[in-house]
Structures are given as C-alpha cells and as structure tokens.
C-alpha atoms as a PDB file:
ATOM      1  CA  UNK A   1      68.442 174.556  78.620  1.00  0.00           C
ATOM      2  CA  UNK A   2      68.029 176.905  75.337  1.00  0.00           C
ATOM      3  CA  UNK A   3      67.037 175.192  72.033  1.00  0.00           C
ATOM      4  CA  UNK A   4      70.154 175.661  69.487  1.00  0.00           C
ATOM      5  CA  UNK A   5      69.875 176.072  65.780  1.00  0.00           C
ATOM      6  CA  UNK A   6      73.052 173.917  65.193  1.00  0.00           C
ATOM      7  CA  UNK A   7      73.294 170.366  67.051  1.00  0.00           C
ATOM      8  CA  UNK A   8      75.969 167.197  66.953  1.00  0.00           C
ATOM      9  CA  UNK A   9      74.859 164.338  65.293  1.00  0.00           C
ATOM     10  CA  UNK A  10      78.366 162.072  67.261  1.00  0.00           C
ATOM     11  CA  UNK A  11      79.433 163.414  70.867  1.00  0.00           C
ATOM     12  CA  UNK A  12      81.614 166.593  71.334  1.00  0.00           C
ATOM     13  CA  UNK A  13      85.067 166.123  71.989  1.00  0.00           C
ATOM     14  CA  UNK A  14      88.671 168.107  72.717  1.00  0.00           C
ATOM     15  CA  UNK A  15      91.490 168.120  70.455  1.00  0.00           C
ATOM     16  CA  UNK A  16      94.595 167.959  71.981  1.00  0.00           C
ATOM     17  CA  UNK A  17      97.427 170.132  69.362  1.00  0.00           C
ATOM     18  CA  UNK A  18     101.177 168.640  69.595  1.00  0.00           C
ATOM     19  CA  UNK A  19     104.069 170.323  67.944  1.00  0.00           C
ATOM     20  CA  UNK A  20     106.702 168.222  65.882  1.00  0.00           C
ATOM     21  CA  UNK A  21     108.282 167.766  69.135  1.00  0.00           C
ATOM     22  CA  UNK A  22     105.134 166.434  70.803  1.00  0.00           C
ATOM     23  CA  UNK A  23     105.034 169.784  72.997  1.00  0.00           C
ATOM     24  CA  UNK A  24     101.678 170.987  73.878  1.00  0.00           C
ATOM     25  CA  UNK A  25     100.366 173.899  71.847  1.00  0.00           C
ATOM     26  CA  UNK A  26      97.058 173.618  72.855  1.00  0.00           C
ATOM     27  CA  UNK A  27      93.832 172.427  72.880  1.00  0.00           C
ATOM     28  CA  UNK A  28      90.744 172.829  70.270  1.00  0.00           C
ATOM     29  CA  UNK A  29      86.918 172.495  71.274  1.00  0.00           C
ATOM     30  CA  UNK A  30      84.484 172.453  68.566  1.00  0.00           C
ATOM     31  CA  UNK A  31      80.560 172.675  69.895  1.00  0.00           C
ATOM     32  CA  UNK A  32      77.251 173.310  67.839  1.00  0.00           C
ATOM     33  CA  UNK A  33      77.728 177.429  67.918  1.00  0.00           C
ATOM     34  CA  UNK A  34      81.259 177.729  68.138  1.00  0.00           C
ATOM     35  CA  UNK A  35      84.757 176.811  67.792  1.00  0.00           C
ATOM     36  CA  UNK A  36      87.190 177.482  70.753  1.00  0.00           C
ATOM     37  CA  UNK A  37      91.040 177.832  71.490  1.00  0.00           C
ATOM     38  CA  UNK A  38      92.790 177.475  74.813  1.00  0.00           C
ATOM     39  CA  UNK A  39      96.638 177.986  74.095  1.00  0.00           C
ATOM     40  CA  UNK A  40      98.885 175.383  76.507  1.00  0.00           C
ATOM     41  CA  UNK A  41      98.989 177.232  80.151  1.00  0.00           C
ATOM     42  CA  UNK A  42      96.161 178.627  79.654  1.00  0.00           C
ATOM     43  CA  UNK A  43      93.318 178.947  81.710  1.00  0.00           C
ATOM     44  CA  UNK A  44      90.352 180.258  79.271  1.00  0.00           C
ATOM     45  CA  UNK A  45      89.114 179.363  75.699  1.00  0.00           C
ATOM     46  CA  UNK A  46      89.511 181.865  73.007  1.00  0.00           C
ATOM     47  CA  UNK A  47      85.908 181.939  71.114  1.00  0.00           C
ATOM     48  CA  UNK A  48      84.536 182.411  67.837  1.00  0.00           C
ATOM     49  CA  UNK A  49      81.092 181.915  66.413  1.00  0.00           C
ATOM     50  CA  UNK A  50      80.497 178.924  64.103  1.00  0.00           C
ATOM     51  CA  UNK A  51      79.247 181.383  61.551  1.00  0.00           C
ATOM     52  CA  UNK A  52      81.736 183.748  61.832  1.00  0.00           C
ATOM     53  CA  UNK A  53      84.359 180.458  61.694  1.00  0.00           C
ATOM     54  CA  UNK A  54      82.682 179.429  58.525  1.00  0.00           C
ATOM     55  CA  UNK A  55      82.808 182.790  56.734  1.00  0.00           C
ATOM     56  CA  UNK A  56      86.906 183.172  57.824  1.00  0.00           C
ATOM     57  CA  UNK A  57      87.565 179.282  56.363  1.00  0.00           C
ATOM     58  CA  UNK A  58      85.511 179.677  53.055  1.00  0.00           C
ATOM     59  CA  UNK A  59      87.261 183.126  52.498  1.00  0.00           C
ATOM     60  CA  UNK A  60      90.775 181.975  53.194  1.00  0.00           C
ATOM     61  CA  UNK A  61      91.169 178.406  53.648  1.00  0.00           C
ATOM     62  CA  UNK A  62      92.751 176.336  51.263  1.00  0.00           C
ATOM     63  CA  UNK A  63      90.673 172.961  49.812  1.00  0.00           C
ATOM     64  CA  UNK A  64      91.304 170.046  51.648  1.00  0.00           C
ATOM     65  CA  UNK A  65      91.905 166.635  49.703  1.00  0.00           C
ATOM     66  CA  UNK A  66      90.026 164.997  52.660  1.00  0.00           C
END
C-alpha cells in the first residue's frame, strides 16, 4: 500500500446530504488526499485534491463560528 503524506487521526466516514425535504442530494467522502462528491443516482465520485480543496475554501469560504 503507498505511504501518504496526509493520514486520519479518527476513522473515515460518508456523509449522507438531505435537502429541507429530507430528499437525497448526495453523498460526501472526505479521505487523507482528497475530498469527493457523488450526486444522488449517481454511480461515481466527483474528486478533488485536498490541496487543491484547501486553496478553493481559504480563497472563498466564509469563517465558520464553529
């Protein structure tokens, strides 16, 4: 198995995304080198890079009070 710069320190786990009227958007996967989307009725995960993920969110996310 290759070595990874980036590990988990708890386990790795899907994230199941309702809408307001509990319909399925999707589902978010989050692992040490990236962060993937699989929209509902989908087959694949969409993929970006954690570093490329980190750049986008720093550059135009908002601050989170949590």
């Amino acid at each position: 198995m290759p070595k990874y710069k980036n590990s988990f320190v708890s386990e790795p786990a899907d994230f199941l995304i309702n809408d307001e009227e509990d319909k399925k958007l999707g589902t978010i996967r989050v692992t040490p080198v990236s962060v993937k989307w699989k929209p509902a009725g989908k087959q694949k995960f969409r993929t970006v890079s954690l570093d490329k993920f980190s750049e986008w969110i720093v550059a135009n996310g908002k601050e989170s009070k949590s």
